[in-house]
Every structure is written in C-alpha cells, then in structure tokens.
PDB file of N, CA and C in Angstrom:
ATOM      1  N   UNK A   1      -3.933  14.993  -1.073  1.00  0.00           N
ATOM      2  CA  UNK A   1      -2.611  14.652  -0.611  1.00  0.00           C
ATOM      3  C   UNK A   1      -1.592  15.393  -1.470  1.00  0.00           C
ATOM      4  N   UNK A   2      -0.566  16.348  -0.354  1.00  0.00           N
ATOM      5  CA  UNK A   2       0.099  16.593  -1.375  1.00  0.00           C
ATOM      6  C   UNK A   2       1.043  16.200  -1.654  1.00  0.00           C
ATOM      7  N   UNK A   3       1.657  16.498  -3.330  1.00  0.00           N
ATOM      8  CA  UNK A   3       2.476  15.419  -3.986  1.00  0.00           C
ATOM      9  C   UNK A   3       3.961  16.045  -3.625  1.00  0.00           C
ATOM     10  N   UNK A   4       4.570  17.118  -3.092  1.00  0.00           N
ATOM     11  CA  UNK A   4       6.002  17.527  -3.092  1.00  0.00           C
ATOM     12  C   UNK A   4       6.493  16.621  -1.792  1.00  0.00           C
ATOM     13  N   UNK A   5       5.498  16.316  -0.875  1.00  0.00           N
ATOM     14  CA  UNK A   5       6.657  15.453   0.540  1.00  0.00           C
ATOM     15  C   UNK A   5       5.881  13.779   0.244  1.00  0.00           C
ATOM     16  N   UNK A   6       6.988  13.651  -0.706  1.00  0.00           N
ATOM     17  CA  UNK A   6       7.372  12.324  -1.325  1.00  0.00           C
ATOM     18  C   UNK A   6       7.724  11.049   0.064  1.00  0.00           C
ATOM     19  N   UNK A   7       8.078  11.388   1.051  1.00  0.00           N
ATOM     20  CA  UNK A   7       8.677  10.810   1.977  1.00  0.00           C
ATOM     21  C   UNK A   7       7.825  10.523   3.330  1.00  0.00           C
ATOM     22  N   UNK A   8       6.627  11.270   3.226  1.00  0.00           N
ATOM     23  CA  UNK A   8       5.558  10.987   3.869  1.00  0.00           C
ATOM     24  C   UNK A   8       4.812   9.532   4.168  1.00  0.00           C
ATOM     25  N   UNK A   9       4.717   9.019   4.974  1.00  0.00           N
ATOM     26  CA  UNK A   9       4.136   7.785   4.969  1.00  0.00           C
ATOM     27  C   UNK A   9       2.524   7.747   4.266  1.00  0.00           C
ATOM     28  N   UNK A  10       1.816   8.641   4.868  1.00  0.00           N
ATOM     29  CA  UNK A  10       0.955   8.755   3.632  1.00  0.00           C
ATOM     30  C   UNK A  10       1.200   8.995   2.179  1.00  0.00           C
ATOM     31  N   UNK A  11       2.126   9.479   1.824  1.00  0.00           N
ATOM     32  CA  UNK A  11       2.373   9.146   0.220  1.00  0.00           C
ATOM     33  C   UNK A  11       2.319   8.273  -0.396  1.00  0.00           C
ATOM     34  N   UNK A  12       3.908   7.277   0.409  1.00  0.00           N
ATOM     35  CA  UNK A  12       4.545   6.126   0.351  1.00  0.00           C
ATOM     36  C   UNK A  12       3.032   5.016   0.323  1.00  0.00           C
ATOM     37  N   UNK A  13       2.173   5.136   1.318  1.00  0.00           N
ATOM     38  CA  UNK A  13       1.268   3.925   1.845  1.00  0.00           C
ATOM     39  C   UNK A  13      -0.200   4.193   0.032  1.00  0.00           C
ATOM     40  N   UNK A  14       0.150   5.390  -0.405  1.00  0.00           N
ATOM     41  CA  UNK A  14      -1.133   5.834  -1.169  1.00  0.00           C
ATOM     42  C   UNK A  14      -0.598   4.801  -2.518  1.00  0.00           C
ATOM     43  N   UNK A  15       1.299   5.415  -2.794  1.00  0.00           N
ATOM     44  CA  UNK A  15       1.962   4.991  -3.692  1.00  0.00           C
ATOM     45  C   UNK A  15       1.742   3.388  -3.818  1.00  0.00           C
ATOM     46  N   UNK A  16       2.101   2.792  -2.859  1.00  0.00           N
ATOM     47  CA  UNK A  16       2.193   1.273  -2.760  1.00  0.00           C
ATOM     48  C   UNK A  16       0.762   0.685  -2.884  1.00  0.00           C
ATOM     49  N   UNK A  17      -0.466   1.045  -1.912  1.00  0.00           N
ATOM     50  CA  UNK A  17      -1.620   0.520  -2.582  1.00  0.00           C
ATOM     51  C   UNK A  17      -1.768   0.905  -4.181  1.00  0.00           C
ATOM     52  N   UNK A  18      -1.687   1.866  -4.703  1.00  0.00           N
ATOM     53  CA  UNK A  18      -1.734   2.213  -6.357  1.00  0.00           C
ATOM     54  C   UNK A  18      -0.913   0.257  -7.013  1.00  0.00           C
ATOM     55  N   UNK A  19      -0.172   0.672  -6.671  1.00  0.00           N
ATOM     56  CA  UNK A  19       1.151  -0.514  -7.305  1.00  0.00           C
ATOM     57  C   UNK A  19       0.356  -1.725  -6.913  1.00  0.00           C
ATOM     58  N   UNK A  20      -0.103  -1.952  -5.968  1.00  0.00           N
ATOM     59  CA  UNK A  20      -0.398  -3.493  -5.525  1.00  0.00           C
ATOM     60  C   UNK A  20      -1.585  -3.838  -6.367  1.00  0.00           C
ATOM     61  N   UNK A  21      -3.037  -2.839  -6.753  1.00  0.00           N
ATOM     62  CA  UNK A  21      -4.355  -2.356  -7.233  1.00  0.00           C
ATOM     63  C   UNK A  21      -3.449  -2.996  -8.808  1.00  0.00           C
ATOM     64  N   UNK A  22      -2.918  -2.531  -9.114  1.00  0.00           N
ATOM     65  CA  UNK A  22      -2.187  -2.857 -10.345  1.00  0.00           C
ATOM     66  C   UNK A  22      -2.182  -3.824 -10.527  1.00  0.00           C
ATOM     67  N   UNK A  23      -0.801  -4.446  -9.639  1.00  0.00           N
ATOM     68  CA  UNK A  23      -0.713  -5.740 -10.129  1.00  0.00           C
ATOM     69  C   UNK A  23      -1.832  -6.824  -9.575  1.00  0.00           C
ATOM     70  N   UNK A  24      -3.196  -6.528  -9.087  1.00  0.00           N
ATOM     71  CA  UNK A  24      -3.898  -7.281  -8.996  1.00  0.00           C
ATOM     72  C   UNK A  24      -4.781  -7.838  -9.915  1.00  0.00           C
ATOM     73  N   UNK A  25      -4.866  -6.828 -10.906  1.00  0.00           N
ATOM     74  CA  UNK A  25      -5.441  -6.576 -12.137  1.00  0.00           C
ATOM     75  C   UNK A  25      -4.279  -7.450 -12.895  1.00  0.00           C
ATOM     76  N   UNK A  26      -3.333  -6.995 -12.568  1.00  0.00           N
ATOM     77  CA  UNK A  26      -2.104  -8.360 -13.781  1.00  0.00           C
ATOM     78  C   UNK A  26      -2.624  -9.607 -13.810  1.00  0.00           C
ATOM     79  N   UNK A  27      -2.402  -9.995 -12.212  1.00  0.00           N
ATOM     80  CA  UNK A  27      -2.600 -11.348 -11.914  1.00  0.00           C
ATOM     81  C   UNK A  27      -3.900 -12.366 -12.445  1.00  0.00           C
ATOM     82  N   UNK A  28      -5.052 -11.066 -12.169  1.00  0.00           N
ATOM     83  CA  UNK A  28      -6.113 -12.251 -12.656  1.00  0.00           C
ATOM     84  C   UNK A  28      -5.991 -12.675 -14.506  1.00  0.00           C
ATOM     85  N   UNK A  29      -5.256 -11.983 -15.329  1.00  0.00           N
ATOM     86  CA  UNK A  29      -4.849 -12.836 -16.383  1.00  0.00           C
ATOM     87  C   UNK A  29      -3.580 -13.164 -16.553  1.00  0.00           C
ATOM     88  N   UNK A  30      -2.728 -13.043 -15.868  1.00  0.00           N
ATOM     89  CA  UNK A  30      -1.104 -13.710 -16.024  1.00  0.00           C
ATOM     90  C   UNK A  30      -0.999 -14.799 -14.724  1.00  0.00           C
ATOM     91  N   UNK A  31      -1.894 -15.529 -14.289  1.00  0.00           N
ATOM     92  CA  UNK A  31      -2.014 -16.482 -13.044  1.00  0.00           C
ATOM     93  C   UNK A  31      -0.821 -17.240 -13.156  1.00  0.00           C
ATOM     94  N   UNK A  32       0.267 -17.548 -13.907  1.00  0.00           N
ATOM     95  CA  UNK A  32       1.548 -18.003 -13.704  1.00  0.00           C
ATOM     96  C   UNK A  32       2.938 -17.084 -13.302  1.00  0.00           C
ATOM     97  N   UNK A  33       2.762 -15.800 -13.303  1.00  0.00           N
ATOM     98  CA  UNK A  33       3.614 -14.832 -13.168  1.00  0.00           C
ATOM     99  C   UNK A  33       3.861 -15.089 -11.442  1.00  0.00           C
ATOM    100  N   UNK A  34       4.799 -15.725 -11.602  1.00  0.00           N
ATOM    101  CA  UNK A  34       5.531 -15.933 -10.219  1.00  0.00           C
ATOM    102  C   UNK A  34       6.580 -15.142 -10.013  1.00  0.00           C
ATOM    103  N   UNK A  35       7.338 -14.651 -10.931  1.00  0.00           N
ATOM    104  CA  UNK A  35       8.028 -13.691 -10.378  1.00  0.00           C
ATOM    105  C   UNK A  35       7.687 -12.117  -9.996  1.00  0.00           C
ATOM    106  N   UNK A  36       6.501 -12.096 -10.656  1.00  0.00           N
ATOM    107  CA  UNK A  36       5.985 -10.793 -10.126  1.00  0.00           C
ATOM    108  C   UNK A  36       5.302 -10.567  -8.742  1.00  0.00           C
ATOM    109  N   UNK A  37       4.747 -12.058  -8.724  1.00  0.00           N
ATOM    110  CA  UNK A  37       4.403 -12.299  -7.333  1.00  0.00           C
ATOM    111  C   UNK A  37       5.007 -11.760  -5.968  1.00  0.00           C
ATOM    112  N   UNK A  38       6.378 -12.058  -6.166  1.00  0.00           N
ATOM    113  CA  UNK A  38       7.495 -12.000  -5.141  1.00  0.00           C
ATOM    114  C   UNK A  38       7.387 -10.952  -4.912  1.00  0.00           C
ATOM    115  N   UNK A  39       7.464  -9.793  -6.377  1.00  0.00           N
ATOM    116  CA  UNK A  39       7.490  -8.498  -5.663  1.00  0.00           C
ATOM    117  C   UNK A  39       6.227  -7.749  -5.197  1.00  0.00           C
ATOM    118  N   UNK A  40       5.348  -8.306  -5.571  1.00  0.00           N
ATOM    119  CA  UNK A  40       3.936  -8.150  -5.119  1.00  0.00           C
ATOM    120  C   UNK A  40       3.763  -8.081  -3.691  1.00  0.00           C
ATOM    121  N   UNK A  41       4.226  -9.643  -3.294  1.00  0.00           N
ATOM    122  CA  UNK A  41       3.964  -9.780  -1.459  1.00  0.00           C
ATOM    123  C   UNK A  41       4.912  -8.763  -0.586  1.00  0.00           C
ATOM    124  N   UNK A  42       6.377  -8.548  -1.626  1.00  0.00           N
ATOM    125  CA  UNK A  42       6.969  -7.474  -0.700  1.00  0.00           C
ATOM    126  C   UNK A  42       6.249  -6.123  -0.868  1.00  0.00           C
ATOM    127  N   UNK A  43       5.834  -5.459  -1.267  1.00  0.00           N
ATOM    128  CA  UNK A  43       4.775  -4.854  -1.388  1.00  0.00           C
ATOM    129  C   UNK A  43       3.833  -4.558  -0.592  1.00  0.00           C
ATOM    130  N   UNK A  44       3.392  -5.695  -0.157  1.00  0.00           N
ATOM    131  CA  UNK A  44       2.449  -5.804   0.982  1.00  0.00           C
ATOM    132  C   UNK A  44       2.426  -6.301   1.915  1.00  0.00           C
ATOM    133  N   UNK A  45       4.176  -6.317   2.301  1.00  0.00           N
ATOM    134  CA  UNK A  45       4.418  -6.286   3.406  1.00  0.00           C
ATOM    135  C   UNK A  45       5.120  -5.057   3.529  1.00  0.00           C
ATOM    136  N   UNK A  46       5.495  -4.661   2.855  1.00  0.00           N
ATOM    137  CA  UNK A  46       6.040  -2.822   2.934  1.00  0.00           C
ATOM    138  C   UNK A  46       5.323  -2.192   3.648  1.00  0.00           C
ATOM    139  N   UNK A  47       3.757  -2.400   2.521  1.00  0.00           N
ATOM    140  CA  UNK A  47       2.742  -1.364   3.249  1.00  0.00           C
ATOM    141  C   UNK A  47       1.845  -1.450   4.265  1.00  0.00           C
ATOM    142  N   UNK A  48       1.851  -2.686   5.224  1.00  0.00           N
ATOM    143  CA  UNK A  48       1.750  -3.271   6.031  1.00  0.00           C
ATOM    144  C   UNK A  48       2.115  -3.049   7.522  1.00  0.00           C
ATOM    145  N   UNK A  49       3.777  -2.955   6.948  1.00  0.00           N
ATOM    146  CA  UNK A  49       4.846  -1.972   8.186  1.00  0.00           C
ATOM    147  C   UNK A  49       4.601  -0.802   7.911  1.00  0.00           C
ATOM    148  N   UNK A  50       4.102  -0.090   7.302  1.00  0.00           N
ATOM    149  CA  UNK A  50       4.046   1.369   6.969  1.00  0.00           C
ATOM    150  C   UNK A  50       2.909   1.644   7.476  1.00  0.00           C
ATOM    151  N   UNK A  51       1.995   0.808   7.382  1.00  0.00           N
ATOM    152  CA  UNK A  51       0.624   1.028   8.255  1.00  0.00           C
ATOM    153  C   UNK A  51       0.848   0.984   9.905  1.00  0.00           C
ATOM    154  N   UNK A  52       1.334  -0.525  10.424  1.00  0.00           N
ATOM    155  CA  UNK A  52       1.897  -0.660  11.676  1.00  0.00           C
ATOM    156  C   UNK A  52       2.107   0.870  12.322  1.00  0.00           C
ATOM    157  N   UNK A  53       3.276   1.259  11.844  1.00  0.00           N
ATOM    158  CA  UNK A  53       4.476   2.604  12.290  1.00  0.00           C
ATOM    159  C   UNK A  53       2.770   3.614  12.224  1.00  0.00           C
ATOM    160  N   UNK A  54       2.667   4.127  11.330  1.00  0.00           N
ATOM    161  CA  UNK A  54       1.557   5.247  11.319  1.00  0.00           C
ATOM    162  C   UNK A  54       0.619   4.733  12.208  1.00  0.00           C
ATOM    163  N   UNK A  55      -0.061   3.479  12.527  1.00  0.00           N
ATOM    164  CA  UNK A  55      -0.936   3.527  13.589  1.00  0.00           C
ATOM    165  C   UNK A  55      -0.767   3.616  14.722  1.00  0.00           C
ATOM    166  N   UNK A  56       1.080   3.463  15.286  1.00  0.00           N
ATOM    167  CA  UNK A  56       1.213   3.962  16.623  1.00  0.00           C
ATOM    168  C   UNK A  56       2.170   5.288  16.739  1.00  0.00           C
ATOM    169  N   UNK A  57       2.527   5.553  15.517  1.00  0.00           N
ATOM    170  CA  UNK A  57       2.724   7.159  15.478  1.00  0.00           C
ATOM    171  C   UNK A  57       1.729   7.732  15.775  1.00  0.00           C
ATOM    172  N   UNK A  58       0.590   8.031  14.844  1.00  0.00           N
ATOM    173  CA  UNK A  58      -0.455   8.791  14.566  1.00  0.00           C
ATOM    174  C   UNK A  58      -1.854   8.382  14.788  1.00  0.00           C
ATOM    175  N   UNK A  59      -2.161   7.676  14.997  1.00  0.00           N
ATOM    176  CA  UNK A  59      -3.758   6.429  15.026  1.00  0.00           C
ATOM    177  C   UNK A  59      -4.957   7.536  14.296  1.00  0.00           C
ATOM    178  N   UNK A  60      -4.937   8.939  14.494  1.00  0.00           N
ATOM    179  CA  UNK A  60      -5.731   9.570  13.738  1.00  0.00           C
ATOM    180  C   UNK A  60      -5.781   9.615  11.846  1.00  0.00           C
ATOM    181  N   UNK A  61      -4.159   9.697  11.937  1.00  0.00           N
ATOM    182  CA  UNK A  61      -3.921   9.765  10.281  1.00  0.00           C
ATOM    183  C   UNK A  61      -4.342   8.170   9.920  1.00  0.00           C
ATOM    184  N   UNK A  62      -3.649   7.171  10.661  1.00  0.00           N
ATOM    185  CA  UNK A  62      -3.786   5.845  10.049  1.00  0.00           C
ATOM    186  C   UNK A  62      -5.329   5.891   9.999  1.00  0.00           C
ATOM    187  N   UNK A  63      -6.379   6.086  10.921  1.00  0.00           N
ATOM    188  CA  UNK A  63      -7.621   5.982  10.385  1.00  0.00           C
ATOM    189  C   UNK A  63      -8.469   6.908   9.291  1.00  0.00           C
ATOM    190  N   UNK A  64      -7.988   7.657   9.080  1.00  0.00           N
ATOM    191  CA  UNK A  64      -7.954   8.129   7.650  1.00  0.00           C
ATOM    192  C   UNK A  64      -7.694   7.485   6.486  1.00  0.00           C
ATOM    193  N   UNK A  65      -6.205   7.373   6.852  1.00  0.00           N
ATOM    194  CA  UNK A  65      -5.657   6.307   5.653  1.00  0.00           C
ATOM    195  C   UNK A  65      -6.447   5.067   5.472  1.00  0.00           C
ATOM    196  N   UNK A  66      -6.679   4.653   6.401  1.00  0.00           N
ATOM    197  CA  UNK A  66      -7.623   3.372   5.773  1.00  0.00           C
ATOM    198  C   UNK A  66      -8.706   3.316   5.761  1.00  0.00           C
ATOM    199  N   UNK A  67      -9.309   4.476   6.163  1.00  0.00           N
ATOM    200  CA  UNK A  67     -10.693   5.029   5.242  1.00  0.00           C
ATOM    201  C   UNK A  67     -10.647   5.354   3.968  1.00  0.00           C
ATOM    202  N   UNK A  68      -9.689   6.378   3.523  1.00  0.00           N
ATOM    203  CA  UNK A  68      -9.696   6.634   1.867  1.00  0.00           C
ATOM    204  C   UNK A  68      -9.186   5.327   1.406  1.00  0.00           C
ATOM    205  N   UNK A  69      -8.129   4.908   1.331  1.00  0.00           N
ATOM    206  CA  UNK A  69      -7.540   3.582   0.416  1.00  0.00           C
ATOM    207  C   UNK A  69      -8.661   2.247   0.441  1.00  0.00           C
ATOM    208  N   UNK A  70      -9.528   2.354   1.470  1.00  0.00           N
ATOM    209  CA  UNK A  70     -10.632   1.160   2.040  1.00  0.00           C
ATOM    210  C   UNK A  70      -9.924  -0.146   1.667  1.00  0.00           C
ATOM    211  N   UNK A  71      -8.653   0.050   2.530  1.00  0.00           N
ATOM    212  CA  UNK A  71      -7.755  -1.488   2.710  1.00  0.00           C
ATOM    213  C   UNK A  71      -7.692  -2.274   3.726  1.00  0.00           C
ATOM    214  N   UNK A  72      -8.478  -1.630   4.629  1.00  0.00           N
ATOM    215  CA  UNK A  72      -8.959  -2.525   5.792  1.00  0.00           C
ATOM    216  C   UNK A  72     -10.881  -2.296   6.108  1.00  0.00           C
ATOM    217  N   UNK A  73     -10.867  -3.751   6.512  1.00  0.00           N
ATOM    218  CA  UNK A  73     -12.351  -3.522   7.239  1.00  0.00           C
ATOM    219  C   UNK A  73     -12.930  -2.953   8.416  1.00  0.00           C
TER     220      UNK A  73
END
C-alpha cells in the first residue's frame, strides 16, 4: 500500500485498524479506561462506514481489504 495518497480509503481503513489493534492491547490491562473507550468505539465506527462506502464503491478492493486486515469473517 502506498503511503503518499493518504486520503485513500484503503489507507484511512489500514490506519484505523492499526489504532484500534492498539488500543486493544491497552484495554486488556487498563480495563477502567473509559475514556479511551469512547474514542475507541468511534473508531470503529469510522472504520465501519469506511468499509460500508468501499464495499459499494468497489466490492473488489473491499474484499481485499478484509482479506489482508482479517477483520471480518
């Protein structure tokens, strides 16, 4: 993937799973961090709608995308 078209939904969708992978790893030892939470779920609802849009833009790229990231079953 390349890194100069920042604005790409595949970027954006690669960027945001990275971030979420993260703070999942926070959570299982900060289990009271509620405010990180918040921004967590927006997060994944960001990348959620970002998936949506690319699967009826593109349905080829989105199945890519969620072959490499393996964020869906």
């Amino acid at each position: 993937m390349k890194r100069t078209n920042t604005g790409s939904e595949e970027f954006q969708i690669n960027t945001l799973t990275e971030k979420i992978n993260r703070l999942v790893g926070h959570f299982s030892f900060n289990k009271k961090d509620f405010h990180s939470k918040r921004g967590f779920l927006k997060m994944v609802s960001q990348r959620k709608k970002k998936l949506e849009y690319l699967k009826r833009k593109d349905f080829n790229k989105y199945l890519s995308i969620v072959d490499d990231l393996k964020t869906r079953k």
